[in-house]
PDB file of N, CA and C in Angstrom:
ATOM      1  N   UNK A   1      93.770 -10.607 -41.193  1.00  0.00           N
ATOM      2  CA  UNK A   1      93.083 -10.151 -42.376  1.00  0.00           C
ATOM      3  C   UNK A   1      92.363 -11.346 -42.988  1.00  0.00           C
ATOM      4  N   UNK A   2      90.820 -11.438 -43.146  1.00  0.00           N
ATOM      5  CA  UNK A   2      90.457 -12.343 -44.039  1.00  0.00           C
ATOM      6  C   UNK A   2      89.408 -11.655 -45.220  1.00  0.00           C
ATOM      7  N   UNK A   3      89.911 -12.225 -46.178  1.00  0.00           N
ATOM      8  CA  UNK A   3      89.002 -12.059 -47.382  1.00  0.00           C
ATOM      9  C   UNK A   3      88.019 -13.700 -47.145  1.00  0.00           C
ATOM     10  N   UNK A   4      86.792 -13.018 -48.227  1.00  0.00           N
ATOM     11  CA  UNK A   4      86.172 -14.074 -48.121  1.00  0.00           C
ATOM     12  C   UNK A   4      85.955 -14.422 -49.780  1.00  0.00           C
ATOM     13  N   UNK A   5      86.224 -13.594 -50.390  1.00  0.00           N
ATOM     14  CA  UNK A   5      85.851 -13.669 -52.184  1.00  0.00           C
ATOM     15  C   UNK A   5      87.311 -12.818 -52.244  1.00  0.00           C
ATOM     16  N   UNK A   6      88.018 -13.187 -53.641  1.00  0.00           N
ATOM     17  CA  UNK A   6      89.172 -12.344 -54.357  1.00  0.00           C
ATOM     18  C   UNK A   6      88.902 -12.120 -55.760  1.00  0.00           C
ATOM     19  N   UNK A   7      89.397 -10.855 -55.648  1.00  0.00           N
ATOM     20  CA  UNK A   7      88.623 -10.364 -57.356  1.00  0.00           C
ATOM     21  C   UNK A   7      90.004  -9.796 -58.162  1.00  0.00           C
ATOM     22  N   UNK A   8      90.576 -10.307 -59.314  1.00  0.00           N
ATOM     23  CA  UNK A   8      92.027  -9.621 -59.390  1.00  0.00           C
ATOM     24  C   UNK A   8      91.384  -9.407 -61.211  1.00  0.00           C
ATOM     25  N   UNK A   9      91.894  -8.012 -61.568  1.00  0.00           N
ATOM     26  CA  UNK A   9      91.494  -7.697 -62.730  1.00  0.00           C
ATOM     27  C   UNK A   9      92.918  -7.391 -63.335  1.00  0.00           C
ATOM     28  N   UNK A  10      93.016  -8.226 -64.768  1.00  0.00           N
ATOM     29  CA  UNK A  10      94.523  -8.082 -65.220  1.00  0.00           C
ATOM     30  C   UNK A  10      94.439  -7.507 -66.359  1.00  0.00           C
ATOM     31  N   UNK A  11      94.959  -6.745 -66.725  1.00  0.00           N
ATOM     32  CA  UNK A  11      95.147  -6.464 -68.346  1.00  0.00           C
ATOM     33  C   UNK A  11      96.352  -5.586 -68.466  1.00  0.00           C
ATOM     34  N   UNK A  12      97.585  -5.799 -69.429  1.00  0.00           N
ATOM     35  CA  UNK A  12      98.662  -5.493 -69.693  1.00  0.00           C
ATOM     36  C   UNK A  12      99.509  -6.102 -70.426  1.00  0.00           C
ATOM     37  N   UNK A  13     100.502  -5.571 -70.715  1.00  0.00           N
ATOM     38  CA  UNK A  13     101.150  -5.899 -71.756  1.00  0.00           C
ATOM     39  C   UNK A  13     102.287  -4.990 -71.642  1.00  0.00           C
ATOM     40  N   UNK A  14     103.707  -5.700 -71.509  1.00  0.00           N
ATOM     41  CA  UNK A  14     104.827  -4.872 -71.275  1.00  0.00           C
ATOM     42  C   UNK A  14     104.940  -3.817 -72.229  1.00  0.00           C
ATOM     43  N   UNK A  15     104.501  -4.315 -73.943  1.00  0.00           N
ATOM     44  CA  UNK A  15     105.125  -2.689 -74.744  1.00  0.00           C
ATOM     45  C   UNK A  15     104.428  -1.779 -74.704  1.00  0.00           C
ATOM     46  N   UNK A  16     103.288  -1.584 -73.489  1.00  0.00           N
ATOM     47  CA  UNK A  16     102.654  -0.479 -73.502  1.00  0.00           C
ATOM     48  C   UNK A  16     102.852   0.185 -72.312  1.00  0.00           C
ATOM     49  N   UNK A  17     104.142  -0.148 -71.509  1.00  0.00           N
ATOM     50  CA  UNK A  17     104.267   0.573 -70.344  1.00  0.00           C
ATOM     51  C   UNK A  17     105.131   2.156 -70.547  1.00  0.00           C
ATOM     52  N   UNK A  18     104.263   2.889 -69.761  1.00  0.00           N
ATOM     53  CA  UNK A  18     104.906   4.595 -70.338  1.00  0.00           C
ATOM     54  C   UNK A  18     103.786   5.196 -71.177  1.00  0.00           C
ATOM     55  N   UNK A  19     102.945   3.982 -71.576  1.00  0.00           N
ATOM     56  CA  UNK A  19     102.256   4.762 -72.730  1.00  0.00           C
ATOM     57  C   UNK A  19     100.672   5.593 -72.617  1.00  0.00           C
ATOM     58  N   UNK A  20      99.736   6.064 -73.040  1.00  0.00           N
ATOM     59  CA  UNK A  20      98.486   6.810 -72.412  1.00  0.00           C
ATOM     60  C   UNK A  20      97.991   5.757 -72.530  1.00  0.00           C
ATOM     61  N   UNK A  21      97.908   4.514 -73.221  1.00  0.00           N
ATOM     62  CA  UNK A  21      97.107   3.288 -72.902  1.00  0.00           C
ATOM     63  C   UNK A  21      97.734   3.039 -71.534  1.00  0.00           C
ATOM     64  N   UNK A  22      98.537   2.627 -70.877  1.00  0.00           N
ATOM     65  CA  UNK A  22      98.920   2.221 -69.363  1.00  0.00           C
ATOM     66  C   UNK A  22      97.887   2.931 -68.627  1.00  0.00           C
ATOM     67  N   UNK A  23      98.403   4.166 -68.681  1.00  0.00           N
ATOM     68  CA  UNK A  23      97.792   5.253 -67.524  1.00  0.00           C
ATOM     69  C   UNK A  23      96.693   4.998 -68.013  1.00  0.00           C
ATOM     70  N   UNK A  24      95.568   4.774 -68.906  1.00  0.00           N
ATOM     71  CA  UNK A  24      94.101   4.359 -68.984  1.00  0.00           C
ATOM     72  C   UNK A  24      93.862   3.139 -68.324  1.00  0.00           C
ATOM     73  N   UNK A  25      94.486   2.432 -68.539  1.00  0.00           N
ATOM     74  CA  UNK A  25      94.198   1.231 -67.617  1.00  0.00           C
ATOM     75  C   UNK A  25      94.122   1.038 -66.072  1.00  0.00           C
ATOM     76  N   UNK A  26      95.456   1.866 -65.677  1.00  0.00           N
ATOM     77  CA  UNK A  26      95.812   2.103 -64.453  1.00  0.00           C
ATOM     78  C   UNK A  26      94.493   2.729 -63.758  1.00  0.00           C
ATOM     79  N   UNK A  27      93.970   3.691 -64.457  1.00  0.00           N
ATOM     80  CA  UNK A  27      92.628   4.874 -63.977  1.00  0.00           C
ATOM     81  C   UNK A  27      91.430   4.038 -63.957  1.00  0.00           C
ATOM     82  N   UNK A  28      91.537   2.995 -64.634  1.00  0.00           N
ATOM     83  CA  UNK A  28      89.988   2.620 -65.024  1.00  0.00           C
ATOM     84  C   UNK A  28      89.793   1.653 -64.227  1.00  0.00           C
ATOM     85  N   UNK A  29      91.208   0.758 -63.455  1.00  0.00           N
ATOM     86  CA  UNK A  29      91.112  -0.138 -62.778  1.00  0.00           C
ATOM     87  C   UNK A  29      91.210   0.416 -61.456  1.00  0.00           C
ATOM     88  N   UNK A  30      91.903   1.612 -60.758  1.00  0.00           N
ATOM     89  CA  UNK A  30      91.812   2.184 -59.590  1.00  0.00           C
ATOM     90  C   UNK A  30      89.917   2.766 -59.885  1.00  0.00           C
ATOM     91  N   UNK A  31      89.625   3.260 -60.269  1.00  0.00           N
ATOM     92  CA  UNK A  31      88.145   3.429 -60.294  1.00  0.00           C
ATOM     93  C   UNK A  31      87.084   2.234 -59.934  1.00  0.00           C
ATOM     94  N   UNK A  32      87.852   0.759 -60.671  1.00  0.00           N
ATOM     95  CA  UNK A  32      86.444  -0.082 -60.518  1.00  0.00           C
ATOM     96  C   UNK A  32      86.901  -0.493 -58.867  1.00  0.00           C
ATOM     97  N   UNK A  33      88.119  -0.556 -58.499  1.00  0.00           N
ATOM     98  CA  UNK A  33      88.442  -1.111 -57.220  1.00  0.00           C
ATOM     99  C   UNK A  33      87.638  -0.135 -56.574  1.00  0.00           C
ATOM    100  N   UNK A  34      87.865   0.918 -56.280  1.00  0.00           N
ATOM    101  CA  UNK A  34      87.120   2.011 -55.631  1.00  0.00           C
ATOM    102  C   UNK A  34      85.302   1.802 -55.777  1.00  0.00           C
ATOM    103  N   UNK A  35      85.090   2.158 -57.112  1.00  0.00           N
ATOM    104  CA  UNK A  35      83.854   1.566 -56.668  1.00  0.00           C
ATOM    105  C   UNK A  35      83.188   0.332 -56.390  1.00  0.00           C
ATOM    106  N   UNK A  36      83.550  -1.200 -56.104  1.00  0.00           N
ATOM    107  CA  UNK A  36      83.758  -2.399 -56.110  1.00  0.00           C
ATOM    108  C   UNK A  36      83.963  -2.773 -55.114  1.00  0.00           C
ATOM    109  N   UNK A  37      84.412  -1.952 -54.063  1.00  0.00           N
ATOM    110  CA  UNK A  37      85.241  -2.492 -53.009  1.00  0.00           C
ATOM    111  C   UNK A  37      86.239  -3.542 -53.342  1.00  0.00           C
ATOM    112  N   UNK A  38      86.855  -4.001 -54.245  1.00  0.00           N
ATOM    113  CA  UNK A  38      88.166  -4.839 -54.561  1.00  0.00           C
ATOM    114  C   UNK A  38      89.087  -4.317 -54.338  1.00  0.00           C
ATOM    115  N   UNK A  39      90.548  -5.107 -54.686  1.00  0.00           N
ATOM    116  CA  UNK A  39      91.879  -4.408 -54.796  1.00  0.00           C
ATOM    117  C   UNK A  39      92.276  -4.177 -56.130  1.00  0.00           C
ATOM    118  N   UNK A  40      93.387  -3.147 -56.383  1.00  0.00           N
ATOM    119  CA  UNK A  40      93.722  -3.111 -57.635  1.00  0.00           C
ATOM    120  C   UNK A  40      95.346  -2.832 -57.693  1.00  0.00           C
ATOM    121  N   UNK A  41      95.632  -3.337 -58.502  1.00  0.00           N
ATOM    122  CA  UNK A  41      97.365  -3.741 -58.503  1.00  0.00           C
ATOM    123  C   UNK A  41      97.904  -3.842 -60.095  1.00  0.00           C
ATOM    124  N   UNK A  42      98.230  -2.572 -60.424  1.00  0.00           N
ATOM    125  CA  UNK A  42      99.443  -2.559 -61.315  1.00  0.00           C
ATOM    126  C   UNK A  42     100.430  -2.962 -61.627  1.00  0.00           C
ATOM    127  N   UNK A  43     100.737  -4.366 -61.543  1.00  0.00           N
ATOM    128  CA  UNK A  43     101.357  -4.934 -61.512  1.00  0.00           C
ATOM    129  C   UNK A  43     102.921  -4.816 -63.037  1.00  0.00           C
ATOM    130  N   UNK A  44     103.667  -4.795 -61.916  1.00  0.00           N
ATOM    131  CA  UNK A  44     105.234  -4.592 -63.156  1.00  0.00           C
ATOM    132  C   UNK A  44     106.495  -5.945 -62.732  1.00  0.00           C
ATOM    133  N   UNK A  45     107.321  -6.833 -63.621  1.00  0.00           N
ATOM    134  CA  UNK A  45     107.860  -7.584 -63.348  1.00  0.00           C
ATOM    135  C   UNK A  45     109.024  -7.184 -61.861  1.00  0.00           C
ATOM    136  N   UNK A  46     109.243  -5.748 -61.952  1.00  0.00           N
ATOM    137  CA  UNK A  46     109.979  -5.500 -61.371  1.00  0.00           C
ATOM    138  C   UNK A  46     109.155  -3.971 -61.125  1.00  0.00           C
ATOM    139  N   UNK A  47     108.973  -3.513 -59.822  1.00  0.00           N
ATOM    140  CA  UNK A  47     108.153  -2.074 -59.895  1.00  0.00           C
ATOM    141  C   UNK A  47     109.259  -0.980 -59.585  1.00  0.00           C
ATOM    142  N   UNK A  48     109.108   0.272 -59.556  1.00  0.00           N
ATOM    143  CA  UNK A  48     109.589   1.799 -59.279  1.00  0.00           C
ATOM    144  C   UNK A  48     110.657   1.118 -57.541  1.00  0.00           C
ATOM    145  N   UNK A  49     109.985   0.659 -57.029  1.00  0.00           N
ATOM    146  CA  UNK A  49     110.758   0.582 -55.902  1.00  0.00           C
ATOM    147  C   UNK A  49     112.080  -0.665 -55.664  1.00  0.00           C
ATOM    148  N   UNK A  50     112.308  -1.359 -56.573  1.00  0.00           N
ATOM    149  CA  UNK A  50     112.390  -2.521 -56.802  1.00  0.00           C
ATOM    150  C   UNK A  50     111.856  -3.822 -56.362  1.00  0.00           C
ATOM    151  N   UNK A  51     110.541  -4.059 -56.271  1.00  0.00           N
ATOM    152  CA  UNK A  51     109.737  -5.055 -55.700  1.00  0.00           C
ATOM    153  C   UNK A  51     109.023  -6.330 -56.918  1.00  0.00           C
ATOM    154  N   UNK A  52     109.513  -7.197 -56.317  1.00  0.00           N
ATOM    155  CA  UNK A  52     108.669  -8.432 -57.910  1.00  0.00           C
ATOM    156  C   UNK A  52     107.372  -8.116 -58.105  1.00  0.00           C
ATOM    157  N   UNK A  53     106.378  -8.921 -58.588  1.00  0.00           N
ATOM    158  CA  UNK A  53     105.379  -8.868 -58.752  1.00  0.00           C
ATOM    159  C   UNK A  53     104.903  -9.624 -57.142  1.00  0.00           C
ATOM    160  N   UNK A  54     105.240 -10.366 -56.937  1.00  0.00           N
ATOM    161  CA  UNK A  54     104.273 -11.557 -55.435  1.00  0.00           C
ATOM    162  C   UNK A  54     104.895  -9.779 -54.043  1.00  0.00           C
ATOM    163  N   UNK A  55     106.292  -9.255 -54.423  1.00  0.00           N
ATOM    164  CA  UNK A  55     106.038  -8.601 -53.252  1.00  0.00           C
ATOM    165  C   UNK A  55     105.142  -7.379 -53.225  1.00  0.00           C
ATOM    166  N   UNK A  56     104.743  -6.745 -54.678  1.00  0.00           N
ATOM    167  CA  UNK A  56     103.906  -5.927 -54.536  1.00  0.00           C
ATOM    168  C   UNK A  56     102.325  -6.395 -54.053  1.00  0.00           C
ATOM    169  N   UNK A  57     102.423  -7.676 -54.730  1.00  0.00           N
ATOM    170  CA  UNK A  57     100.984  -8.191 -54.177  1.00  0.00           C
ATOM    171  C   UNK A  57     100.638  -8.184 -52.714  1.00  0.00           C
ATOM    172  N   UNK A  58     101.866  -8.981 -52.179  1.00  0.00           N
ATOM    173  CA  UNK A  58     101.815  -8.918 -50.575  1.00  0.00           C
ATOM    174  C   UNK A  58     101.569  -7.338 -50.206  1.00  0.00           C
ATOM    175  N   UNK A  59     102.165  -6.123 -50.671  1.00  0.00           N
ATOM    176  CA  UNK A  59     101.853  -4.828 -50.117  1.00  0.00           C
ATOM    177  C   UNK A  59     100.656  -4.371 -50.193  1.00  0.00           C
ATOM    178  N   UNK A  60     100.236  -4.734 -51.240  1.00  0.00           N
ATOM    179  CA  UNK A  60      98.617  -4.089 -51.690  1.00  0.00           C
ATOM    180  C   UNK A  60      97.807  -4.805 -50.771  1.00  0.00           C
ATOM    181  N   UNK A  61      97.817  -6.022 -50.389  1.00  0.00           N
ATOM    182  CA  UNK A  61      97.282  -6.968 -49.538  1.00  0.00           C
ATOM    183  C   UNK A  61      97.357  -6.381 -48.207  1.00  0.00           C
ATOM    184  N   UNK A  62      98.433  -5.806 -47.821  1.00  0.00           N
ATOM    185  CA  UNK A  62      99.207  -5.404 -46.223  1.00  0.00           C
ATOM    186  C   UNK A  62      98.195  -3.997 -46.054  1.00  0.00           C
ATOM    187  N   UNK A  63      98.161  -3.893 -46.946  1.00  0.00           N
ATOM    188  CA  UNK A  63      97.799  -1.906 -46.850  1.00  0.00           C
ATOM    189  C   UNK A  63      96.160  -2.269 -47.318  1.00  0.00           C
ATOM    190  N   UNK A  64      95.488  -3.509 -47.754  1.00  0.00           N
ATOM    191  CA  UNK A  64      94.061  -3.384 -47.938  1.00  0.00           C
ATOM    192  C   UNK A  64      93.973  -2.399 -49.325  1.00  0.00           C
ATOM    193  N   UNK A  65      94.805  -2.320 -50.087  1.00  0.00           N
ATOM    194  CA  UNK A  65      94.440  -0.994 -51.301  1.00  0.00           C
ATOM    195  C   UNK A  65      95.083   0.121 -51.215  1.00  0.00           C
ATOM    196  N   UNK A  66      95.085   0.667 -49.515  1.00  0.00           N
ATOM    197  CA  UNK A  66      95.591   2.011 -49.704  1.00  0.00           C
ATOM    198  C   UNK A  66      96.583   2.398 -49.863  1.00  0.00           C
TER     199      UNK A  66
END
C-alpha cells in the first residue's frame, strides 16, 4: 500500500460522544472522505470493539476506508 499525500480531518471532543453533534460530524466527515478520495476515522480512545486509537488507524488504513 502506498499513499503519496495523507489528509486526516479531526474534530471532537469526548463530552459530545452519543450526542446529534457526534453523528453530524461523523456524516460530514464520511461525506468529505467519499467525495475527496481521503480516509475518514472516527476516532474513540477506546472504540465499540475494543481497539485504541493507533489500532483503529491501522484498520482504516488495512481496509483503504472501507
Amino acid at each position: 500500500m502506498k499513499f503519496t499525500e495523507e489528509k486526516i480531518q479531526f474534530a471532537g471532543n469526548i463530552e459530545f460522544a452519543g450526542s446529534d453533534d457526534e453523528r453530524e460530524k461523523e456524516l460530514i466527515g464520511k461525506f468529505w472522505a467519499d467525495k475527496s478520495g481521503n480516509l475518514f476515522l472516527m476516532a474513540w480512545n477506546v472504540d465499540n470493539y475494543g481497539r485504541n486509537i493507533v489500532k483503529q488507524i491501522m484498520e482504516v488504513l488495512k481496509n483503504d476506508g472501507k
